[in-house]
C-alpha atoms as a PDB file:
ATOM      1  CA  UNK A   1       0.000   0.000   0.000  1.00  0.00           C
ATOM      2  CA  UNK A   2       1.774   3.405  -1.012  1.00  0.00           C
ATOM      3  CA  UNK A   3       0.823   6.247   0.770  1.00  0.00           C
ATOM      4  CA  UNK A   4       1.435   8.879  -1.746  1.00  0.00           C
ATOM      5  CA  UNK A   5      -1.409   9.751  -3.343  1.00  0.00           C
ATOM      6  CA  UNK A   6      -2.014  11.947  -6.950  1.00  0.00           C
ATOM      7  CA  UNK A   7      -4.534  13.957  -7.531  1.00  0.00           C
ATOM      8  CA  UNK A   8      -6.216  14.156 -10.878  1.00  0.00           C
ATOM      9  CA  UNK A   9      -6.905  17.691 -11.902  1.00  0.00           C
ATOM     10  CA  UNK A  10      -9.886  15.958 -14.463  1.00  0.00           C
ATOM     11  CA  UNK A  11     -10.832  13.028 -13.208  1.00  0.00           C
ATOM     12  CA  UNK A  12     -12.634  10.269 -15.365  1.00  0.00           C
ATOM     13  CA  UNK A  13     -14.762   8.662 -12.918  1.00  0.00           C
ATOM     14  CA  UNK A  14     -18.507   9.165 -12.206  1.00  0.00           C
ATOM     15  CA  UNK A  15     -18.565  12.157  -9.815  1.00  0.00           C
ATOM     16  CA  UNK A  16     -21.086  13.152  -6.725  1.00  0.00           C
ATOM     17  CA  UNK A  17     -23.730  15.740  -7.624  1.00  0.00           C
ATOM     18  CA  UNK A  18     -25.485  18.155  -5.459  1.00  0.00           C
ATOM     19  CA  UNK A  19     -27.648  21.236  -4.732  1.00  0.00           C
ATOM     20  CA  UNK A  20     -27.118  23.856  -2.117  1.00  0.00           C
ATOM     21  CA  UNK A  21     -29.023  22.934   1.118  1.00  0.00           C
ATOM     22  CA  UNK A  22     -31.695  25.553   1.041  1.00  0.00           C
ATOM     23  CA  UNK A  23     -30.520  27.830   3.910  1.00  0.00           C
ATOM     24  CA  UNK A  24     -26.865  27.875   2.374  1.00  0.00           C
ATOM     25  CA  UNK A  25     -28.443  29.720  -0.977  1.00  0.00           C
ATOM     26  CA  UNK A  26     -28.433  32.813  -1.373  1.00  0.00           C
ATOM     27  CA  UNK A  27     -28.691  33.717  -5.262  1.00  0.00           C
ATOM     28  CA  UNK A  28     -28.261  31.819  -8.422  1.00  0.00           C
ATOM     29  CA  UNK A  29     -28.804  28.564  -9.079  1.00  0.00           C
ATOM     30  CA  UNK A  30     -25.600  26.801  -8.277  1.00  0.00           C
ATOM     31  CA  UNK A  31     -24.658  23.014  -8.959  1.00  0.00           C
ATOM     32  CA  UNK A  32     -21.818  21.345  -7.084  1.00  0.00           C
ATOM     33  CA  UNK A  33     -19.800  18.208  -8.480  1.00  0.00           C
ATOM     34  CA  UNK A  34     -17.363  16.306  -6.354  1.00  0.00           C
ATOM     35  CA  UNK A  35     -14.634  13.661  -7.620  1.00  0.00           C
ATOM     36  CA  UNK A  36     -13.984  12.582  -4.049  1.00  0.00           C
ATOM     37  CA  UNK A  37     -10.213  11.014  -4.287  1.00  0.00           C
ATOM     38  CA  UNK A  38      -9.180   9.949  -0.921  1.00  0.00           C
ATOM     39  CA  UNK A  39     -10.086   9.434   2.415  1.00  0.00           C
ATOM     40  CA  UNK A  40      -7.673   8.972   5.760  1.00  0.00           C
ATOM     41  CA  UNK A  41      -8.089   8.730  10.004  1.00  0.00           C
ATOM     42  CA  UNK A  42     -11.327   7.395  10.157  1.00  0.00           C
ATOM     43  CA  UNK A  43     -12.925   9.656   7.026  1.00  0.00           C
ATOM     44  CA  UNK A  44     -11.344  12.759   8.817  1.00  0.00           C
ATOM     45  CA  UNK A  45      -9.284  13.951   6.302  1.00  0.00           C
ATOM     46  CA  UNK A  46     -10.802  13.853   2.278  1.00  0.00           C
ATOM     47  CA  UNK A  47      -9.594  15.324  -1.005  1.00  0.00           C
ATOM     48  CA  UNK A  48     -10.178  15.309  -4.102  1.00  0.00           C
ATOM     49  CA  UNK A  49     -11.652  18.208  -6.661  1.00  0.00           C
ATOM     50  CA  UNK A  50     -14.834  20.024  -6.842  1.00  0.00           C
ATOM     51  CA  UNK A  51     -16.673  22.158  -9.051  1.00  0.00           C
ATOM     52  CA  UNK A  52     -19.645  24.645  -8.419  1.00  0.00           C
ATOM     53  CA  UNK A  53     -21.247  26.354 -10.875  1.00  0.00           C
ATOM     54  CA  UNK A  54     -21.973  30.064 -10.604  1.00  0.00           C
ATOM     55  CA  UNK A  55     -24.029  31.288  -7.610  1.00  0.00           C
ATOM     56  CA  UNK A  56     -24.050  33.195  -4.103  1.00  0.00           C
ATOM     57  CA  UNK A  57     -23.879  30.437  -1.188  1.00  0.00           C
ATOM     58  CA  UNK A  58     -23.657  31.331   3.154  1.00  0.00           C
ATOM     59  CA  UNK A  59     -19.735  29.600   4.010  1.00  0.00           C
ATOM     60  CA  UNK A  60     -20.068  27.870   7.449  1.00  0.00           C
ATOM     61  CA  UNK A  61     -16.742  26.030   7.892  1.00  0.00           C
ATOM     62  CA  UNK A  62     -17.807  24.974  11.728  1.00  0.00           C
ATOM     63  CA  UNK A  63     -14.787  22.786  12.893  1.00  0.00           C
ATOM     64  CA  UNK A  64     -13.730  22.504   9.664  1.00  0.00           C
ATOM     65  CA  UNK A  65     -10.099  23.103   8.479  1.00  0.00           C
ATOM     66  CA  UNK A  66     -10.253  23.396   4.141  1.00  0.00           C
ATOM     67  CA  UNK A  67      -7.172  24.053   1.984  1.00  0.00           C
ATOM     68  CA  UNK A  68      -8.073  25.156  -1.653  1.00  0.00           C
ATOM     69  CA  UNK A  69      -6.328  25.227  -4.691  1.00  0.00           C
ATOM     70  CA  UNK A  70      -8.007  26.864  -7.509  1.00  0.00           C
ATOM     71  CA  UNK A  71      -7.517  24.972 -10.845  1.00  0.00           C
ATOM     72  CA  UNK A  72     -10.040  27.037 -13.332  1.00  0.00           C
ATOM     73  CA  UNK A  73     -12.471  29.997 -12.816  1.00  0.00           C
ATOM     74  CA  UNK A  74     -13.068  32.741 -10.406  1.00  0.00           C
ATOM     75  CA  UNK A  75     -14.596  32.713  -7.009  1.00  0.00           C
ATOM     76  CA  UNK A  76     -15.226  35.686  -4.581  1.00  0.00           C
ATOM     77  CA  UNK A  77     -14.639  34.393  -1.193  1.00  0.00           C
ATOM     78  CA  UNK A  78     -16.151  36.730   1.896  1.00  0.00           C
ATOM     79  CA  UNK A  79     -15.623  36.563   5.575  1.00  0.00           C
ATOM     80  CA  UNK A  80     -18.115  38.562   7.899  1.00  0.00           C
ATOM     81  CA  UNK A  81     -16.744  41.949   8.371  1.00  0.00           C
ATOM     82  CA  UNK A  82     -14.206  41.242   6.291  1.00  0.00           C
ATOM     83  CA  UNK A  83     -13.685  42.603   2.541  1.00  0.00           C
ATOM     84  CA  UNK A  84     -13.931  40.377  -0.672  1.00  0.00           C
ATOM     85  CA  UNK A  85     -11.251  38.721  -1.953  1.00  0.00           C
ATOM     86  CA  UNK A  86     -10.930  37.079  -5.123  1.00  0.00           C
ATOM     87  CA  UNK A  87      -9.408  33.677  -6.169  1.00  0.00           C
ATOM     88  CA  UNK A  88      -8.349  32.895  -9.543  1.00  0.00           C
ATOM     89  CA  UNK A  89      -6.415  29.952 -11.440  1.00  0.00           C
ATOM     90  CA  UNK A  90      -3.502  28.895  -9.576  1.00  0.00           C
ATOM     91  CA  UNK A  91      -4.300  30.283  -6.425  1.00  0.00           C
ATOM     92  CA  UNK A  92      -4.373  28.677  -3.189  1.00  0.00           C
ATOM     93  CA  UNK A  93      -6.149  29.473   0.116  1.00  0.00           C
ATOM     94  CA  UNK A  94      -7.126  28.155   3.780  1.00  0.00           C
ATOM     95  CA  UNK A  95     -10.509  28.463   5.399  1.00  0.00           C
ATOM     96  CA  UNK A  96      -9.977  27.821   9.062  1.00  0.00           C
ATOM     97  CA  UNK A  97     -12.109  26.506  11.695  1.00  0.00           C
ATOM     98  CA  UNK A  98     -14.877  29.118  12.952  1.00  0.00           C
ATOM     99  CA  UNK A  99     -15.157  30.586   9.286  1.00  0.00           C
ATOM    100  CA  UNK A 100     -18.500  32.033   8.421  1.00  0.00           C
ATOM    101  CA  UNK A 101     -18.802  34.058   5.224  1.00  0.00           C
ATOM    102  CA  UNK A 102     -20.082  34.244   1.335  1.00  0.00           C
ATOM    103  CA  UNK A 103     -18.889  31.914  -1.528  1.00  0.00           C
ATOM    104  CA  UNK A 104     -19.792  33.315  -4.829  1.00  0.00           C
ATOM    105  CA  UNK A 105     -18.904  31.625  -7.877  1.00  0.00           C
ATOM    106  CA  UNK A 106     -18.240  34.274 -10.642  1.00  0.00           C
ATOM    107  CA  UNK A 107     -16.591  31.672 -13.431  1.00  0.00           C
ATOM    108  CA  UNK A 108     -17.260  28.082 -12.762  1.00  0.00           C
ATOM    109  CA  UNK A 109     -14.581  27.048 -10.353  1.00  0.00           C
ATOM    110  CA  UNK A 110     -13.002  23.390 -10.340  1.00  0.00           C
ATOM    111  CA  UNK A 111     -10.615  23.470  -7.257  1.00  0.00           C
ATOM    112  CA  UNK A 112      -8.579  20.350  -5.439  1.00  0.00           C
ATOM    113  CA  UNK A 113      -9.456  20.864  -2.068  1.00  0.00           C
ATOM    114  CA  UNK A 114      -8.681  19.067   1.492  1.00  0.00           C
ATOM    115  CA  UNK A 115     -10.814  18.773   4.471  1.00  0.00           C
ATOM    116  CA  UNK A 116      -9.600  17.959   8.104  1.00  0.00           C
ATOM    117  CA  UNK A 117     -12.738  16.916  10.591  1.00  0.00           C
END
């Protein structure tokens, strides 16, 4: 068993669809697709890449710690109180624990991301 793993920026597999959970949405009609790639400690820790499609969605990260590395398109990303900032290809970024905020998808956005539980 090798424990180095490779992420495929466009996977060929059958991907996960999904909707915003109604209190998430804010505007638009955004549609998320996940190629979920690995899994460690219990389900604890996944990556793999996602895609949304543009829309305006609420950002509750909870006890969630998410790294994200923007492969195509352009998100707006928006902490409470905080200004906008804007991710683009080839861009990278960490949403910490306690995060609550805006995601708006301006150009569809395919990132690799990784979650920690």
């Amino acid at each position: 068993m090798t424990l180095l793993k490779t992420l495929d920026h466009n996977p060929t597999f059958t991907p996960t669809h999904a909707l915003p959970a109604a209190d998430r949405l804010i505007e638009g009609a955004p549609e998320f697709t996940t190629w979920a790639m690995d899994e460690a400690r219990d389900g604890k820790i996944k990556s793999g890449v996602w895609q949304a499609t543009p829309g305006l969605t609420h950002s509750i990260k909870g006890e969630t710690f998410e790294f994200c590395h923007i492969l195509e398109g352009v998100v707006e990303i928006t902490e409470t109180g905080q200004p906008p900032v804007t991710y683009r290809a080839g861009d990278s970024f960490v949403m910490k624990p306690g995060f609550v905020g805006t995601w708006r998808t301006i150009e569809t956005v395919r990132k690799i991301y990784v979650v920690a539980y």
